[in-house]
Protein backbone atom coordinates (compact mmCIF):
# COMPACT_ATOMS: atom_id res chain seq x y z
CA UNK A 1 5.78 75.62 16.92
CA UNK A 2 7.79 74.22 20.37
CA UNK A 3 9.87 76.68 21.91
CA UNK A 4 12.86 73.67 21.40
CA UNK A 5 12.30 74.54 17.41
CA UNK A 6 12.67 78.18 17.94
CA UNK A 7 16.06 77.89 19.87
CA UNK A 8 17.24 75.81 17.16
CA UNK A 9 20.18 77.29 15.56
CA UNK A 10 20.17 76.44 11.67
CA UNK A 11 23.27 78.10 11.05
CA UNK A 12 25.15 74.89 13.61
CA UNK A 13 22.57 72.12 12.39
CA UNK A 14 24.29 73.07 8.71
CA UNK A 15 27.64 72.66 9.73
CA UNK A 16 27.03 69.86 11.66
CA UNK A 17 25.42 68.25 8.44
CA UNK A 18 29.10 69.49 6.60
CA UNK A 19 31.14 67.97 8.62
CA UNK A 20 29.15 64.85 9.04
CA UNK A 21 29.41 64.51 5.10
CA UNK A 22 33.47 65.39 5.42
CA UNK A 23 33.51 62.00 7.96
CA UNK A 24 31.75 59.87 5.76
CA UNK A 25 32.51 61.00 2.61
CA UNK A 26 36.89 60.19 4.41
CA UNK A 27 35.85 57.24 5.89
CA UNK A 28 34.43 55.63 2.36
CA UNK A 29 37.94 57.14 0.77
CA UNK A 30 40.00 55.51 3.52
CA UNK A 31 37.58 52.36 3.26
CA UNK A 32 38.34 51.96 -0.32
CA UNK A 33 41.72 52.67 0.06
CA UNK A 34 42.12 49.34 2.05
CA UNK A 35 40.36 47.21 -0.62
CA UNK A 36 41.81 48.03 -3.51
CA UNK A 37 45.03 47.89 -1.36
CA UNK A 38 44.04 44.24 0.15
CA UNK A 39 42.97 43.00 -3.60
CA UNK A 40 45.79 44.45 -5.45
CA UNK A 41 49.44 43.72 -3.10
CA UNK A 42 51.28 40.91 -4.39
CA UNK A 43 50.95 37.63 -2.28
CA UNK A 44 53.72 37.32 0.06
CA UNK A 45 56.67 35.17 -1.23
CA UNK A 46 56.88 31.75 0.37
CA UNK A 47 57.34 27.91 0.60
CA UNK A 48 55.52 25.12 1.83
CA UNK A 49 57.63 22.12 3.12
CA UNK A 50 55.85 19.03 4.24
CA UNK A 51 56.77 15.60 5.16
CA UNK A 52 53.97 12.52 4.20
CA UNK A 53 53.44 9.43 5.40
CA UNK A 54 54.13 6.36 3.53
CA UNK A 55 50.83 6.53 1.68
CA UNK A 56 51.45 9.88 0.76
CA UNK A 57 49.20 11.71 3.50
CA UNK A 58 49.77 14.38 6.26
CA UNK A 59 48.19 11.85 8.90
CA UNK A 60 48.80 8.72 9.98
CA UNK A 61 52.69 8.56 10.59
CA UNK A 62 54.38 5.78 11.51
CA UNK A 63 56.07 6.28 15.37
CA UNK A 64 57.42 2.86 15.84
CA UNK A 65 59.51 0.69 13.91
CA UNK A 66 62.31 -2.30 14.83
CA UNK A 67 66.26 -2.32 13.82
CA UNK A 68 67.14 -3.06 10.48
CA UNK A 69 62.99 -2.13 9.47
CA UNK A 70 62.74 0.25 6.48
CA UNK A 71 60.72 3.63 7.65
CA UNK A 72 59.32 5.08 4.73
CA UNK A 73 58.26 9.32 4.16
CA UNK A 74 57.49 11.25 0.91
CA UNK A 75 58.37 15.43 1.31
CA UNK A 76 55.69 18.01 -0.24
CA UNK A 77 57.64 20.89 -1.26
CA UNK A 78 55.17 23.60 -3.23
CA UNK A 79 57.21 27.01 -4.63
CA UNK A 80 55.02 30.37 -4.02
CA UNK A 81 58.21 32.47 -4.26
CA UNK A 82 57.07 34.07 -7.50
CA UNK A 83 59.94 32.19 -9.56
CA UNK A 84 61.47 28.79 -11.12
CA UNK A 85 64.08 27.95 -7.98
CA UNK A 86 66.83 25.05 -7.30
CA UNK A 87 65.80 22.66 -4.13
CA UNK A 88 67.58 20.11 -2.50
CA UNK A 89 66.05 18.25 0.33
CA UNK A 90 68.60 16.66 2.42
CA UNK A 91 67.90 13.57 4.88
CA UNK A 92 69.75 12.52 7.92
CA UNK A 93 69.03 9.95 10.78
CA UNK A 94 69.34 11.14 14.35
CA UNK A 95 69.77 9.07 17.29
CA UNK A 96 67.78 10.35 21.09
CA UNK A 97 70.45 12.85 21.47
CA UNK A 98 69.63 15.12 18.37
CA UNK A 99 69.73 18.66 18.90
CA UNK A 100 67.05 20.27 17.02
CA UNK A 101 68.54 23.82 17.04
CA UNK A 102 66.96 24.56 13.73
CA UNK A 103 69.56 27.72 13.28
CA UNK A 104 72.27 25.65 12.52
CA UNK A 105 71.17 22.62 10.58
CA UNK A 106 71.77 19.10 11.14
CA UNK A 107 74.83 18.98 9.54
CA UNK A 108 76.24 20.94 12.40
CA UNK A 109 74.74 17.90 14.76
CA UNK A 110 77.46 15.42 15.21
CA UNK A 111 74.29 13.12 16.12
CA UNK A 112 73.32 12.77 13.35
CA UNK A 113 74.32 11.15 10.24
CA UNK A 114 74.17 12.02 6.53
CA UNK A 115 72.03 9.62 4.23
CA UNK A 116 71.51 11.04 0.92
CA UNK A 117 70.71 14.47 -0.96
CA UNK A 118 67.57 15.07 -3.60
CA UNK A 119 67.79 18.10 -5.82
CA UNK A 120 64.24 19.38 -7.31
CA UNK A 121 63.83 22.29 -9.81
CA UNK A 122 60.08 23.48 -9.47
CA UNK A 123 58.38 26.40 -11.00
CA UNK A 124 56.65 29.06 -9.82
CA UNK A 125 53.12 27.99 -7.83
CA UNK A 126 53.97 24.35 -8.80
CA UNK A 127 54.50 21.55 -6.43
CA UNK A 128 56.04 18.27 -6.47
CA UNK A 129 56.36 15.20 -3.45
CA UNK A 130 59.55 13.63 -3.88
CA UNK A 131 60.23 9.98 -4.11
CA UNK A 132 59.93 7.67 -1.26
CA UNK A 133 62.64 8.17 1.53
CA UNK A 134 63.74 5.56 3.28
CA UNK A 135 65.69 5.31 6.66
CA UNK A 136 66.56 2.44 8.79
CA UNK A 137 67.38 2.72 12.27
CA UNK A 138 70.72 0.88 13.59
CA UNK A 139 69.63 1.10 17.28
CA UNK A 140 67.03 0.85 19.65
CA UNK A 141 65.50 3.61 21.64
CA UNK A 142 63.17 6.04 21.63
CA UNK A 143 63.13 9.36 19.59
CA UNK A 144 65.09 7.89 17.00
CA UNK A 145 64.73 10.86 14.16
CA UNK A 146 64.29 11.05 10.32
CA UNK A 147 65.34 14.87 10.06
CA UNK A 148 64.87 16.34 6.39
CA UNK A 149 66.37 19.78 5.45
CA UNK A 150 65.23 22.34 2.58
CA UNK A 151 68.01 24.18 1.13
CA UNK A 152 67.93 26.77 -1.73
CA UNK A 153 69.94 27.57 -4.64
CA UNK A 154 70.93 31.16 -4.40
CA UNK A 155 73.94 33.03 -5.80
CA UNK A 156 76.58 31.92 -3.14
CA UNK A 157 75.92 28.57 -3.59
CA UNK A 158 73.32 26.00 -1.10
CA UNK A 159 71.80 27.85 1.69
CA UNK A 160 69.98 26.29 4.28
CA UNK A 161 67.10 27.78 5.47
CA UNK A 162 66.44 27.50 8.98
CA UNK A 163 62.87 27.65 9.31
CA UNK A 164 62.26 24.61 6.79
CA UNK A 165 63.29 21.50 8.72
CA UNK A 166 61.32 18.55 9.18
CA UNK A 167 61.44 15.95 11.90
CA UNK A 168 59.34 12.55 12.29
CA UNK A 169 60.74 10.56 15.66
CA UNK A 170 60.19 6.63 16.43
CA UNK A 171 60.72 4.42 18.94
CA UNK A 172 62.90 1.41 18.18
CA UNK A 173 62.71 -1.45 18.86
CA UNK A 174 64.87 -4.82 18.64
C-alpha cells in the first residue's frame, strides 16, 4: 500500500461523498423545478398588430405614390390575450409634420386628420386582416403618413393603447 492511501482519512472521503449527493441530489430538485415551471406558466397575454402591403404581405410596401393616387394597406391584428375582445383600428393621414409621440395618439396630433374607424370582435388565439384601407394624399412631400391605431374595448369605454400604432410614410408626388 502507498503511504498517500494510509493518510487517507475515510471518515472525510464519506462526508465528502454526502454532501456531494446533497448538491446533486438539490441541483436536480431545483433543475426540475424550472421545467415543470417553464412548461406549465400560462403564456403571457398579448397582441400582435401588423400593417400589410397591398397584396397582403409584411414586405414590399409601397413608399411613393402621387396626389389624388389611392395607397392601399390591410392590418393583421391576432388576439393572444386569453379572451373574446372588442377592436377598433382607427386610420388617419399625416402630413411631414406628424408627431409620432405614441403616448398620446394621433388624435391628439392636430396634423393629422381622421379618415375612418373599423371595429373587429376576435376570439381568443384567432386572427383576422381587415379589409383594404385606403388613403389618398392631398399634398406633395415627403413623409406623408398612413398612421393606424389599435384601441380596446374595456369597461370605461375605447382605450387606446399606446404601444400598438402603426405608421407606413411616402413621398408624394404631383
Amino acid at each position: 500500500m502507498s503511504e498517500d492511501s494510509e493518510n487517507f482519512d475515510w471518515k472525510s472521503g464519506l462526508t465528502l461523498e454526502k454532501i456531494t449527493k446533497i448538491v446533486l441530489i438539490a441541483g436536480i430538485i431545483v433543475i426540475s423545478g424550472a421545467m415543470i415551471y417553464t412548461f406549465t406558466k400560462p403564456e403571457e397575454q398579448d397582441v400582435l398588430f401588423f400593417i400589410l402591403n397591398e397584396n397582403q404581405e409584411l414586405k414590399d410596401f409601397q413608399t411613393n405614390s402621387t396626389v389624388g393616387e389611392n395607397v392601399s394597406v390591410y392590418v393583421l391584428i391576432e388576439n393572444h390575450l386569453g379572451y373574446t375582445e372588442d377592436f377598433a383600428v382607427r386610420v388617419y393621414r399625416g402630413n411631414s409634420n406628424i408627431s409620432t409621440n405614441i403616448s398620446i395618439g394621433v388624435s391628439e396630433n392636430v396634423n393629422a386628420v381622421y379618415l375612418y374607424n373599423h371595429t373587429y370582435t376576435l376570439e381568443n388565439e384567432k386572427s383576422m386582416i381587415s379589409d383594404m384601407i385606403n388613403v389618398s394624399f392631398y399634398e406633395t412631400g415627403l413623409n406623408q403618413s398612413i398612421i393606424i391605431e389599435l384601441w380596446i374595448n374595456t369597461e370605461n369605454g375605447w382605450e387606446y393603447i399606446p404601444n400598438y400604432i402603426l405608421i407606413q410614410r411616402f413621398s408624394i408626388d404631383a
